[in-house]
C-alpha atoms as a PDB file:
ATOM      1  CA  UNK A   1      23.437   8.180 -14.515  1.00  0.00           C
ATOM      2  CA  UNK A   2      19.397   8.863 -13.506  1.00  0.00           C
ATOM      3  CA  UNK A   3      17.960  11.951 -15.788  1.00  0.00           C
ATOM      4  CA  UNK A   4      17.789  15.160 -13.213  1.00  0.00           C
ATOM      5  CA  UNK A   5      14.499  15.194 -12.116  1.00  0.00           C
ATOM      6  CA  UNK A   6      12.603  18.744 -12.976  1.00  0.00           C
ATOM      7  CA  UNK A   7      11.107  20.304  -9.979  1.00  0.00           C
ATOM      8  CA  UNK A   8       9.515  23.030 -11.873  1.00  0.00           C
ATOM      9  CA  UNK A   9       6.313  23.955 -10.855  1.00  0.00           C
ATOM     10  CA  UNK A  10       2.973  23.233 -13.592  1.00  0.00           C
ATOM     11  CA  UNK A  11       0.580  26.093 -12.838  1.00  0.00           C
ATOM     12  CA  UNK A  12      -3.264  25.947 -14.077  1.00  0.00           C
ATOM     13  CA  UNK A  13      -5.766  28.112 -13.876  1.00  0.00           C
ATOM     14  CA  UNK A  14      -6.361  32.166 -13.510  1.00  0.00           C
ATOM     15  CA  UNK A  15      -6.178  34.651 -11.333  1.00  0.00           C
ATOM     16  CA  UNK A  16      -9.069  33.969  -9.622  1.00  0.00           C
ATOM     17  CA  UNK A  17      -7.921  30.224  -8.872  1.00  0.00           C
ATOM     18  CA  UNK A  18      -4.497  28.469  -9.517  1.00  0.00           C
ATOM     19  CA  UNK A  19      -3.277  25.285  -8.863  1.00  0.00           C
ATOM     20  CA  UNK A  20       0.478  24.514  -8.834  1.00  0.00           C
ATOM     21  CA  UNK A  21       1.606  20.463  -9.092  1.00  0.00           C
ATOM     22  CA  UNK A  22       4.892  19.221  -8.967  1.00  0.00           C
ATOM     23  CA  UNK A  23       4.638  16.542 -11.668  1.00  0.00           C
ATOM     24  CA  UNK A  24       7.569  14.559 -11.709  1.00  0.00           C
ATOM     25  CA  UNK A  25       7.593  14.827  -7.403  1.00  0.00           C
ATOM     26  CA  UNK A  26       4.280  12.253  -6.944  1.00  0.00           C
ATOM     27  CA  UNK A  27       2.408  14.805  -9.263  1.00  0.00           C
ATOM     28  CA  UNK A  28       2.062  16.365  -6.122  1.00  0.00           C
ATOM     29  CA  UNK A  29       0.213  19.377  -5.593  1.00  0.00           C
ATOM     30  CA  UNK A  30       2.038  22.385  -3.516  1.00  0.00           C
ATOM     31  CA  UNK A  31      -0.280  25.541  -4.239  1.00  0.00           C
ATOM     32  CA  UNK A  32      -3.968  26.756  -4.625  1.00  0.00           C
ATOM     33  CA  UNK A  33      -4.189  30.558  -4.836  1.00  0.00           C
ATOM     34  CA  UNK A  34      -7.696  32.346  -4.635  1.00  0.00           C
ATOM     35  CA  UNK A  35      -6.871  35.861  -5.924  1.00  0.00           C
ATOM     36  CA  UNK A  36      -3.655  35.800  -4.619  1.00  0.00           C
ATOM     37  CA  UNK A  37      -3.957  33.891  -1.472  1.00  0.00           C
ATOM     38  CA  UNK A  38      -2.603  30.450  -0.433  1.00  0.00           C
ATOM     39  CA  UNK A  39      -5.186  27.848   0.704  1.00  0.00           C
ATOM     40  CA  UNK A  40      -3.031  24.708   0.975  1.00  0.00           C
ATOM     41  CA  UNK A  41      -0.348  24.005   3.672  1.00  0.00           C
ATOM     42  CA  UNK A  42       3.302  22.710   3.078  1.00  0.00           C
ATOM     43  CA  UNK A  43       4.166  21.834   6.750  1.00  0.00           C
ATOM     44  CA  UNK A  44       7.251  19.508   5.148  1.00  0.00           C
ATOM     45  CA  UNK A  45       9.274  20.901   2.433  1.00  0.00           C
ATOM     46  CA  UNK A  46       9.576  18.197  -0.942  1.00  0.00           C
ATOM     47  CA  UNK A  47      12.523  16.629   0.226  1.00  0.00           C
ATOM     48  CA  UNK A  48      10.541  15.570   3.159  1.00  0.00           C
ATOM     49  CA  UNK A  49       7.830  14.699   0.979  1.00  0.00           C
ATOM     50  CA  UNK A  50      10.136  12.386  -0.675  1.00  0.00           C
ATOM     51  CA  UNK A  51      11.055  10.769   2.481  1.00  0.00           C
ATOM     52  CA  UNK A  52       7.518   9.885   2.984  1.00  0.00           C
ATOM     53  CA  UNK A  53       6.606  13.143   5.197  1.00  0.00           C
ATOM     54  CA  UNK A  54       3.098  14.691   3.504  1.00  0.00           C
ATOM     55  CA  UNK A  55       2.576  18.028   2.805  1.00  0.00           C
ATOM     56  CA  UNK A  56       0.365  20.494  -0.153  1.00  0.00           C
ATOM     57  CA  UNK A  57      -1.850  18.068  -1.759  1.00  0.00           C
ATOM     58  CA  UNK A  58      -0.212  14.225  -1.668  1.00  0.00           C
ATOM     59  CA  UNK A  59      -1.962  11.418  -3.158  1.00  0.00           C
ATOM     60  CA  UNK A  60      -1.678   7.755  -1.420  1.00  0.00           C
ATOM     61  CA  UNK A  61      -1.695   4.931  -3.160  1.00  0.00           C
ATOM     62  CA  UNK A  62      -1.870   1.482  -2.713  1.00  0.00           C
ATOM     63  CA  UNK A  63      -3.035   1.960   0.413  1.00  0.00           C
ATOM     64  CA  UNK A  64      -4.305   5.385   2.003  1.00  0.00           C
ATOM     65  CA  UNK A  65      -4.029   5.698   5.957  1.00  0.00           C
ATOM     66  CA  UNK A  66      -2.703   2.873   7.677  1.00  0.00           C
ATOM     67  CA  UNK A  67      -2.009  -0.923   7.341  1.00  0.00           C
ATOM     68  CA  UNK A  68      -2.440  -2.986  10.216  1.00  0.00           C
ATOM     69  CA  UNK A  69       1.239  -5.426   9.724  1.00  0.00           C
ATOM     70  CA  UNK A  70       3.932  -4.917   6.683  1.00  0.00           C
ATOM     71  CA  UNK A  71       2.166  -8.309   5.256  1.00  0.00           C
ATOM     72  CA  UNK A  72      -1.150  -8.669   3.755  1.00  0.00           C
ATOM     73  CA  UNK A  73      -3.593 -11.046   1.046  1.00  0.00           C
ATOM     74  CA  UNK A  74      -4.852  -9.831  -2.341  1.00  0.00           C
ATOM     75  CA  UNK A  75      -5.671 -12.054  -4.829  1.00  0.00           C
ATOM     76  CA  UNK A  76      -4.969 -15.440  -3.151  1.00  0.00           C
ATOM     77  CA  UNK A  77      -1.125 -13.366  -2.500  1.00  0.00           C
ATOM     78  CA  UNK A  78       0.463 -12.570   0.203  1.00  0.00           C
ATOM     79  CA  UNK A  79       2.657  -9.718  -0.222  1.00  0.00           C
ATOM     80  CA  UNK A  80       5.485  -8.093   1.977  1.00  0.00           C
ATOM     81  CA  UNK A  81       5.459  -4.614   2.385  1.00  0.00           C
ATOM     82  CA  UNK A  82       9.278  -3.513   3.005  1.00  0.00           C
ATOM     83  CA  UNK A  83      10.330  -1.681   6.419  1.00  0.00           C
ATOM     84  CA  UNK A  84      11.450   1.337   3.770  1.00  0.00           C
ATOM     85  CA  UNK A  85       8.239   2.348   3.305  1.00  0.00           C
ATOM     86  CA  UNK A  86       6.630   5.642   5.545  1.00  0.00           C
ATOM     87  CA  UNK A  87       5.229   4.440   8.994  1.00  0.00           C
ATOM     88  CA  UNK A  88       3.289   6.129  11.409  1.00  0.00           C
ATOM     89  CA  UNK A  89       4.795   6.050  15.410  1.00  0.00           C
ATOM     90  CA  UNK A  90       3.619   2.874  15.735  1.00  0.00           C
ATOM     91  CA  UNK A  91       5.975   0.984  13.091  1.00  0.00           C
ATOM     92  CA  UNK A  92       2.942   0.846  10.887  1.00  0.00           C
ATOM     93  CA  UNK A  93       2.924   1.418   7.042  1.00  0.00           C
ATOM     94  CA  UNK A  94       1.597   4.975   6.489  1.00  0.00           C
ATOM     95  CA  UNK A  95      -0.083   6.496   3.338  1.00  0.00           C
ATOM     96  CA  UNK A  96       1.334   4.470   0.112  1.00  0.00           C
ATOM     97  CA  UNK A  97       4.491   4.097  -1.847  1.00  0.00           C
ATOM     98  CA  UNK A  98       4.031   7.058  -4.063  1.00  0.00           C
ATOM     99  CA  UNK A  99       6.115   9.873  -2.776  1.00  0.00           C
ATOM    100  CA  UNK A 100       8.324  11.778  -5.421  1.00  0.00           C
ATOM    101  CA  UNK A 101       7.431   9.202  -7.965  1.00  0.00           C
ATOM    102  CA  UNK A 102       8.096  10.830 -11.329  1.00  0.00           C
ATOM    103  CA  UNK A 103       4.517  11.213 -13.325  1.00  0.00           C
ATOM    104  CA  UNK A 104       4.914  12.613 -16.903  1.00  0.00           C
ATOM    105  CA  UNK A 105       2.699  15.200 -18.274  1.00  0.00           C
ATOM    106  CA  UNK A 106       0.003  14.094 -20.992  1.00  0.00           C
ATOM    107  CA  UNK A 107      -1.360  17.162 -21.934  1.00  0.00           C
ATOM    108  CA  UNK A 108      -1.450  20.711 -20.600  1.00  0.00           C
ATOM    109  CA  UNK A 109      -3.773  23.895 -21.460  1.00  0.00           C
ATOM    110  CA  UNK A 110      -4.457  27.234 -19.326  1.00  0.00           C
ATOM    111  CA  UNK A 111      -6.874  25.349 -17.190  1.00  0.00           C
ATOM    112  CA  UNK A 112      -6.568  21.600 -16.752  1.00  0.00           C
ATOM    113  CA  UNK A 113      -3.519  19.503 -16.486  1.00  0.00           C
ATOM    114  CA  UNK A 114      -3.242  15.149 -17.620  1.00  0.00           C
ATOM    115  CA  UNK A 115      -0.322  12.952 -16.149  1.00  0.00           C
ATOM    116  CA  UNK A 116       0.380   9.419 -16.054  1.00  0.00           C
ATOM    117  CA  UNK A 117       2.596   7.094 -14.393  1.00  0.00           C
ATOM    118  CA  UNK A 118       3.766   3.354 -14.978  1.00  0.00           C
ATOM    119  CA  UNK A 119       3.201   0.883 -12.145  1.00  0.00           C
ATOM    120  CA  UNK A 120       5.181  -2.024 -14.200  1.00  0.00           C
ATOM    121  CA  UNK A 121       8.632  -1.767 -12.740  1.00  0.00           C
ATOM    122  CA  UNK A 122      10.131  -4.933 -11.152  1.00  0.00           C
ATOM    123  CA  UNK A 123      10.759  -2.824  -7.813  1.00  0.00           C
ATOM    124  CA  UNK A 124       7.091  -1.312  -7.683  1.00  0.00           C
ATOM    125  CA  UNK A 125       5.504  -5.122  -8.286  1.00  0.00           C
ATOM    126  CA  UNK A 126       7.640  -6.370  -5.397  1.00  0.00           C
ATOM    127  CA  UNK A 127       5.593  -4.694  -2.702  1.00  0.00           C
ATOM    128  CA  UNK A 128       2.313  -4.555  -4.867  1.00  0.00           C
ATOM    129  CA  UNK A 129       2.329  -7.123  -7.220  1.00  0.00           C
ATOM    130  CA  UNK A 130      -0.624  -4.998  -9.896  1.00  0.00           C
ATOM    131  CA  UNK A 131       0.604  -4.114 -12.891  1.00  0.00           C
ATOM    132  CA  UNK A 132      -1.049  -0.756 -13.456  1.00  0.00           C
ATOM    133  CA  UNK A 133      -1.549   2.870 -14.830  1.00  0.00           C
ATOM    134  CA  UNK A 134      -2.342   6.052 -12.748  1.00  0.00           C
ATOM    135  CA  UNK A 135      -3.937   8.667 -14.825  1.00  0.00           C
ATOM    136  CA  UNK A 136      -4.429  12.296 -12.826  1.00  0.00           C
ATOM    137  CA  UNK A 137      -6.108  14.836 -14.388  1.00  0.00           C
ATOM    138  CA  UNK A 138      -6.475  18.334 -12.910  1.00  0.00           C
ATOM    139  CA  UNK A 139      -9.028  21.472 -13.802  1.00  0.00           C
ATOM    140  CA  UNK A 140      -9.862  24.654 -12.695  1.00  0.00           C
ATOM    141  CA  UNK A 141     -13.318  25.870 -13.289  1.00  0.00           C
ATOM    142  CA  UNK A 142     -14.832  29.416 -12.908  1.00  0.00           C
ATOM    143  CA  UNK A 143     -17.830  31.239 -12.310  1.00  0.00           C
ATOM    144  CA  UNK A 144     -18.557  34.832 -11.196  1.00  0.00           C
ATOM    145  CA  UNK A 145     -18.172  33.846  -7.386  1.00  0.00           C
ATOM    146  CA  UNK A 146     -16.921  30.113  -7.669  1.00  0.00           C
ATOM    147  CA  UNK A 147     -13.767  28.844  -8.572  1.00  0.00           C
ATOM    148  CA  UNK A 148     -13.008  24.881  -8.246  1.00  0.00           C
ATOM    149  CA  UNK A 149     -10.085  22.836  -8.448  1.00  0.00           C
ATOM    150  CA  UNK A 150     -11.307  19.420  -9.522  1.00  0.00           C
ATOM    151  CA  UNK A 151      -8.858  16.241  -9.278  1.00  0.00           C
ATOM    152  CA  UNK A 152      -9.569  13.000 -11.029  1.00  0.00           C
ATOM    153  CA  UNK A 153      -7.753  10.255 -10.363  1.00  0.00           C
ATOM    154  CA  UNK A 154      -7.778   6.988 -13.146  1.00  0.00           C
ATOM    155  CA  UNK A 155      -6.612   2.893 -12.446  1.00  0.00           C
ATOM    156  CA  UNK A 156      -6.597   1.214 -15.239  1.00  0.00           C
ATOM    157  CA  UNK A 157      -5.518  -2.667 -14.221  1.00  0.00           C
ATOM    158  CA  UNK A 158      -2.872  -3.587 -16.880  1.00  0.00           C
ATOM    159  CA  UNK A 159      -3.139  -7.285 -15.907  1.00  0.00           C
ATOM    160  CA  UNK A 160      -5.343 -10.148 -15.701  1.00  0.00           C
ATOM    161  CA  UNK A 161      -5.765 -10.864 -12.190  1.00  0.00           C
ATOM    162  CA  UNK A 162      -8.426  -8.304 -10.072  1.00  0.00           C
ATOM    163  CA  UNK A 163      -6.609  -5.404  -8.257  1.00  0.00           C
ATOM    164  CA  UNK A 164      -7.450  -4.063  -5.096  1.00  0.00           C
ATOM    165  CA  UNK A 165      -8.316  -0.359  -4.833  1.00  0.00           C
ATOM    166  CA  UNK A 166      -7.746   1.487  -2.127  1.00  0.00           C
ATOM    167  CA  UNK A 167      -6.086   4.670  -2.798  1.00  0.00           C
ATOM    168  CA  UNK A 168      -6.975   8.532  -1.358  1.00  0.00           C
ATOM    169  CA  UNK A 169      -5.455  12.416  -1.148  1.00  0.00           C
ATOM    170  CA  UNK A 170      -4.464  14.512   1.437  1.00  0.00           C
ATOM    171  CA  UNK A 171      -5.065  18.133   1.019  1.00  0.00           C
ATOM    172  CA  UNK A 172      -3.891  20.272   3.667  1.00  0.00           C
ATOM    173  CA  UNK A 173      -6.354  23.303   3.625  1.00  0.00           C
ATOM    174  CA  UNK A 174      -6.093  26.665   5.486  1.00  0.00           C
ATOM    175  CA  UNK A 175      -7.952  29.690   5.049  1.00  0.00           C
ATOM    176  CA  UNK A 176      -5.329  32.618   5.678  1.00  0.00           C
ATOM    177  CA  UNK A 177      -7.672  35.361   6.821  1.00  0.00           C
ATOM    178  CA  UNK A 178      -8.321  34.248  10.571  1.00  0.00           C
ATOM    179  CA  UNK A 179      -6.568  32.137  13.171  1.00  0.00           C
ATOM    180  CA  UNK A 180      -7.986  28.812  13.227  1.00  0.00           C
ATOM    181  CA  UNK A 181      -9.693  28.264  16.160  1.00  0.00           C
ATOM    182  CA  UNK A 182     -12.385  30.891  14.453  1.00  0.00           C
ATOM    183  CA  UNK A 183     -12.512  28.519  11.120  1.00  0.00           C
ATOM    184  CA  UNK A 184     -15.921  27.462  10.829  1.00  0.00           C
ATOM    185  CA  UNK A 185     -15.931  23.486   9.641  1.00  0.00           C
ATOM    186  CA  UNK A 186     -18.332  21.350   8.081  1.00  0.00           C
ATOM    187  CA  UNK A 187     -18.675  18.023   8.526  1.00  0.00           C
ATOM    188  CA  UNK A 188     -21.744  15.822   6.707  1.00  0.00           C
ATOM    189  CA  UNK A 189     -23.530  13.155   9.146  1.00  0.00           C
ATOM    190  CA  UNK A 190     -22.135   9.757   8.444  1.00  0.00           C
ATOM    191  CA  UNK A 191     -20.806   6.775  10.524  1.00  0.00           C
ATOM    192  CA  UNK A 192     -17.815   6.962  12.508  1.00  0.00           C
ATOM    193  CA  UNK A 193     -15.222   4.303  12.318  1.00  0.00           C
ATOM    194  CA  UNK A 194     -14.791   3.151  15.474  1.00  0.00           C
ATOM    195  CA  UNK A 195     -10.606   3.125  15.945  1.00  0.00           C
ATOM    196  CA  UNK A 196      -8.140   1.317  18.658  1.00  0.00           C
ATOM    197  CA  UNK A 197      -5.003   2.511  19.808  1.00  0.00           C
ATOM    198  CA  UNK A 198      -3.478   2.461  16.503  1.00  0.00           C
ATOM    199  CA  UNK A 199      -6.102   4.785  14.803  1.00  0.00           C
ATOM    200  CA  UNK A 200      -7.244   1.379  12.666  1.00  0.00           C
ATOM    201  CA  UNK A 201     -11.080   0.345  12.193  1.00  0.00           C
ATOM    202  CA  UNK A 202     -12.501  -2.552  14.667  1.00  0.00           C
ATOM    203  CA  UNK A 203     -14.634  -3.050  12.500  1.00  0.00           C
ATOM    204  CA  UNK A 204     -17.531  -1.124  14.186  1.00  0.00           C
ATOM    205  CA  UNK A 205     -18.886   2.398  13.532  1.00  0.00           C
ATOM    206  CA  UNK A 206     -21.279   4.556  15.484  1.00  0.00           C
ATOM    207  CA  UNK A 207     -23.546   7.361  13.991  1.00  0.00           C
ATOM    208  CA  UNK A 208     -21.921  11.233  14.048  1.00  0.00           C
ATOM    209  CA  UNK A 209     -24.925  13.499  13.368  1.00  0.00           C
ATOM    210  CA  UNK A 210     -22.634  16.476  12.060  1.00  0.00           C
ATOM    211  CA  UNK A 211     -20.531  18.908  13.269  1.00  0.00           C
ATOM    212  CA  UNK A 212     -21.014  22.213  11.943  1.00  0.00           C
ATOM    213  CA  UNK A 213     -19.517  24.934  14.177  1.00  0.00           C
ATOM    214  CA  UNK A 214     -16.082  26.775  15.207  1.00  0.00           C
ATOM    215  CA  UNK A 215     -13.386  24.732  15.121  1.00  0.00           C
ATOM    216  CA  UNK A 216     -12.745  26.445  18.628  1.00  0.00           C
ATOM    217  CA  UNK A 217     -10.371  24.012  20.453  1.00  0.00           C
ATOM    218  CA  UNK A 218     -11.995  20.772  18.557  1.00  0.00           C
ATOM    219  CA  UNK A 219      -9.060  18.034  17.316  1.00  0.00           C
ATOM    220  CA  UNK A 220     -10.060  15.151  14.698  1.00  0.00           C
ATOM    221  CA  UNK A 221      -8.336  12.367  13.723  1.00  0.00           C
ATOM    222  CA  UNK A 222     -11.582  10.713  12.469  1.00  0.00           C
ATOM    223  CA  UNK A 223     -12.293   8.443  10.235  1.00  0.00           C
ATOM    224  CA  UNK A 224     -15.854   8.289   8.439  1.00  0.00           C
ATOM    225  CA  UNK A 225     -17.795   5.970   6.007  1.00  0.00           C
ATOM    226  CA  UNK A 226     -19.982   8.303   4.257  1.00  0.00           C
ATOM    227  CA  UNK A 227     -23.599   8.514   3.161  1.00  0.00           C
ATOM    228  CA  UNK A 228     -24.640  10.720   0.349  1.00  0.00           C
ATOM    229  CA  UNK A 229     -23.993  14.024   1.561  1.00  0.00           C
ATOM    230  CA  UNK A 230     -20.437  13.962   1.050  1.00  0.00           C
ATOM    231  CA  UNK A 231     -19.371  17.717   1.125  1.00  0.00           C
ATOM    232  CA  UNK A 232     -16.907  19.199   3.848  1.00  0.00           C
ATOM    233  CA  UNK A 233     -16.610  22.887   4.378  1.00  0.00           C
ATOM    234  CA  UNK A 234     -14.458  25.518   5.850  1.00  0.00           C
ATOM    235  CA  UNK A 235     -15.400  28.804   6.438  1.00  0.00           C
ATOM    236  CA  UNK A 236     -14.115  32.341   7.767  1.00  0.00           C
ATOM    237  CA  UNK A 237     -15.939  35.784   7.605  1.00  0.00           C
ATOM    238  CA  UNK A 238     -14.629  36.493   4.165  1.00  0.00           C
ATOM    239  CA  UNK A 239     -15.089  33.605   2.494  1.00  0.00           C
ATOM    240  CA  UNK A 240     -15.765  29.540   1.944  1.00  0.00           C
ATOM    241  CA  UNK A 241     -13.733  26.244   0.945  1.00  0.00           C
ATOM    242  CA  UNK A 242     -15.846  23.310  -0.091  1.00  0.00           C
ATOM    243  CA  UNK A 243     -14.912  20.182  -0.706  1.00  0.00           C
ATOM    244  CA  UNK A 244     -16.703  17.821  -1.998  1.00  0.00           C
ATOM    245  CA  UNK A 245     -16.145  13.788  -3.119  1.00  0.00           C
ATOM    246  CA  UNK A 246     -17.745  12.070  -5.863  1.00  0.00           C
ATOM    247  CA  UNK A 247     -19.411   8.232  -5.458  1.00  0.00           C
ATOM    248  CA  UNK A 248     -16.181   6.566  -5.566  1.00  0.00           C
ATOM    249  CA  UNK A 249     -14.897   8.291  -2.385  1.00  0.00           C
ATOM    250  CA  UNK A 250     -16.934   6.631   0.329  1.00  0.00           C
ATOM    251  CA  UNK A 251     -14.499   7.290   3.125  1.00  0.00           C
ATOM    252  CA  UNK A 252     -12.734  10.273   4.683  1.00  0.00           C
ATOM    253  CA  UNK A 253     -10.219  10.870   7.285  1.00  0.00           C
ATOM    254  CA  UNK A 254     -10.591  14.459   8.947  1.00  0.00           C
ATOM    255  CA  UNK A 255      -7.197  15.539  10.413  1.00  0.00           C
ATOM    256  CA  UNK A 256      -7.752  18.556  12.681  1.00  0.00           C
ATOM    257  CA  UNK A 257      -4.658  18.780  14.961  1.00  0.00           C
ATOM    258  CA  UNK A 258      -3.646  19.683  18.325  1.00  0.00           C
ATOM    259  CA  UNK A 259      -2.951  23.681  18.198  1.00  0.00           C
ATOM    260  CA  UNK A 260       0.921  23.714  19.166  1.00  0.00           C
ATOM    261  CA  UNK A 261       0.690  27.661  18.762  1.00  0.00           C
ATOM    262  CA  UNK A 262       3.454  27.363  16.938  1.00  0.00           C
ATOM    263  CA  UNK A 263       1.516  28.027  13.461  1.00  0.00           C
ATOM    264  CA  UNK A 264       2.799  24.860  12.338  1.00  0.00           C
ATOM    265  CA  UNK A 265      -0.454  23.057  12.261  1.00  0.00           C
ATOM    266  CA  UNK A 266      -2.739  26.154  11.280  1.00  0.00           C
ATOM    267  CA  UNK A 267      -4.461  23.953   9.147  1.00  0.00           C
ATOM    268  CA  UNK A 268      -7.360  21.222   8.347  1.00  0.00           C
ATOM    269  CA  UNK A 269      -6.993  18.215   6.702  1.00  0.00           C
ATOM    270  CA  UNK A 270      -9.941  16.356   5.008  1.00  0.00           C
ATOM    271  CA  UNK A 271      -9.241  13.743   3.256  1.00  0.00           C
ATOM    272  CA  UNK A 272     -10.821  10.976   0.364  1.00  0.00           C
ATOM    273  CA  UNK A 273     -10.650   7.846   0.218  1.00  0.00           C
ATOM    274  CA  UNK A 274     -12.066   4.711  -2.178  1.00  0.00           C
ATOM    275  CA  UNK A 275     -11.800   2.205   0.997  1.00  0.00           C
ATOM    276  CA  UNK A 276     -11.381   2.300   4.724  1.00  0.00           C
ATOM    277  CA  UNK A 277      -7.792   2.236   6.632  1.00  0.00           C
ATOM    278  CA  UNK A 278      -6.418  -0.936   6.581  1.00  0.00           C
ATOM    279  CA  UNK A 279      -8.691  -1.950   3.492  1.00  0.00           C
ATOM    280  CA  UNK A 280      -5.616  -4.197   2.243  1.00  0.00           C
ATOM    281  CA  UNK A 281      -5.296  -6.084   5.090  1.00  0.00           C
ATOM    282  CA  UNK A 282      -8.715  -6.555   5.920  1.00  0.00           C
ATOM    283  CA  UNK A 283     -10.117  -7.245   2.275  1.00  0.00           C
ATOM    284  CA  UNK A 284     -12.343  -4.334   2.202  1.00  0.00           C
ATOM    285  CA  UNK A 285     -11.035  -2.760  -1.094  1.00  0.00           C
ATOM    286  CA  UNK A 286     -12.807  -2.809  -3.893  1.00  0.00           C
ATOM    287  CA  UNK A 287     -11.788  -5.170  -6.870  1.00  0.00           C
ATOM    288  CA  UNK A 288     -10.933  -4.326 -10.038  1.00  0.00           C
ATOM    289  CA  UNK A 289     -10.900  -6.679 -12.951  1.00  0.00           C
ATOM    290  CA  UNK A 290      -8.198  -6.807 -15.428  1.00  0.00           C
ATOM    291  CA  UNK A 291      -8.059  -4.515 -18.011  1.00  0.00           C
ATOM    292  CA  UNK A 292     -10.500  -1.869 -16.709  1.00  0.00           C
ATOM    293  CA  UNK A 293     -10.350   1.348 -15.114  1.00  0.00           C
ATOM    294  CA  UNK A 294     -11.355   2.333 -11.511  1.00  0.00           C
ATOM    295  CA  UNK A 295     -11.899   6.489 -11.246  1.00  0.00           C
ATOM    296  CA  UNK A 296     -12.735   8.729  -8.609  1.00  0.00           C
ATOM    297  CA  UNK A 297     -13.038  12.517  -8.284  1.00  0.00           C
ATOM    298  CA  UNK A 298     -13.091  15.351  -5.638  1.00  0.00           C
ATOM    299  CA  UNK A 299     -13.232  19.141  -6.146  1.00  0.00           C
ATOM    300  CA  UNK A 300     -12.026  21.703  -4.111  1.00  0.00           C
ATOM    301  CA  UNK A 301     -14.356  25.604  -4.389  1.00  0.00           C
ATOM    302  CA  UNK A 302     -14.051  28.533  -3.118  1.00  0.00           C
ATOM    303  CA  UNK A 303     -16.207  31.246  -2.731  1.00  0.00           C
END
């Protein structure tokens, strides 16, 4: 019989700033409290999580976004990706294999939290054949007026043959104080992945200055390659997220949904990511060679 699995919240931080993970669900992240109040969204509960539906702060891995077929070449193999994974409406495979998988805490202290999970099973190698190690680490920070959650995320390649890279997160942010449509969001200038009708790359990208304004009755489902400003913002009257990615994060999706007025989607999505969508398929990932480590890191502050 499988050991119950422990949905107990792991909280970190202070009352200024706490972050709550669910370690053994993904080591997924379902809370970030400034002084009390909430700044991530849960529009699916964890069982839906589980089922492949995102919510809090999920992280997606091998792939983040989409794939453009359930097949695709890495390392002179092709590999089938099975019809049980998440898709999007189109059939597509959507935002990794992850979902619920059971991470194991490291270490622990008041403020920062270490986890780690296997990628050596026979069933995980079947529809990404890397032998591998995830390695999360999470830490809250503090100064008089800024508080940051900081997330690093660690590959280490277990075997000998290079490993494509291509994971991301996708933190659902809200700022509880205002509707949204007054939210004011940040986006840096970068190039725009140019998308077709499945919300996948051509291939081409035009420039996007910035957009730094109310979010009003603006939608995104954007996709950017990123130069070096790489920090997103959103602000109300009271106060300011930032998020920011380190080098390793050279791509973002920016999720800004269609206002339902249902409060459902009263939120803003901006997301990291180490390659483009469709990276897999396309050979865009970066390569890592056996037996070394691939990490990336983004911070969330608020001020």
């Amino acid at each position: 019989m499988a050991a119950a699995r422990n949905d107990a919240v792991t909280t970190i931080g202070n009352p200024a700033l706490s972050a709550g993970f669910l370690v053994e669900r993904g080591m997924l992240g379902i809370s970030l409290k400034h002084h009390g109040r909430e700044l991530i969204a849960l529009p699916h509960t964890v069982e839906a999580y589980a089922d492949g539906k995102l919510t809090g702060i999920p992280l997606m891995h091998p792939w983040a976004n989409r794939l453009r077929s359930h097949q695709y070449t890495a390392s002179g193999q092709t590999i089938e990706v099975p019809t049980t994974v998440p898709t999007d409406n189109n059939g597509l495979p959507m935002h990794g294999m992850m979902h619920g998988k059971p991470f194991t805490t490291v270490s622990r202290s008041s403020d920062a939290l270490a986890t780690t999970f296997a990628f050596t099973e026979a069933a995980h190698l079947a529809q990404f054949p890397f032998p591998h190690r995830i390695d999360i680490g999470a830490s809250i920070t503090s100064a008089p007026t800024r508080h940051s959650l900081t997330i690093s995320t660690a590959i280490t390649n277990l075997g000998d043959n290079p490993m494509p890279i291509s994971f991301g997160w996708h933190p659902y942010l809200v700022a509880p104080d205002a509707p949204r449509a007054a939210w004011h969001l940040r986006l840096p200038a970068s190039e725009r992945h140019v998308l077709d009708d499945h919300l996948l790359p051509t291939g081409e990208t035009t420039q996007f200055e910035h957009f730094d304004e109310a979010i009003a009755a603006s939608t995104f489902d954007d996709h950017f390659a990123l130069g070096d400003d790489r920090r997103f913002a959103v602000t109300t009257a009271k106060f300011a997220i930032e998020i920011d990615f380190d080098e390793h994060y050279p791509h973002a999706q920016v999720y800004v949904p269609p206002d339902l007025g249902d409060g459902l989607r009263n939120f803003v999505c901006i997301e990291p990511m180490t390659a483009p969508s469709n990276a897999l398929g396309d050979g865009l990932t970066p390569m890592l060679p056996g037996n070394e480590t691939f990490t990336a890191a983004f911070t969330i502050t608020v001020s």
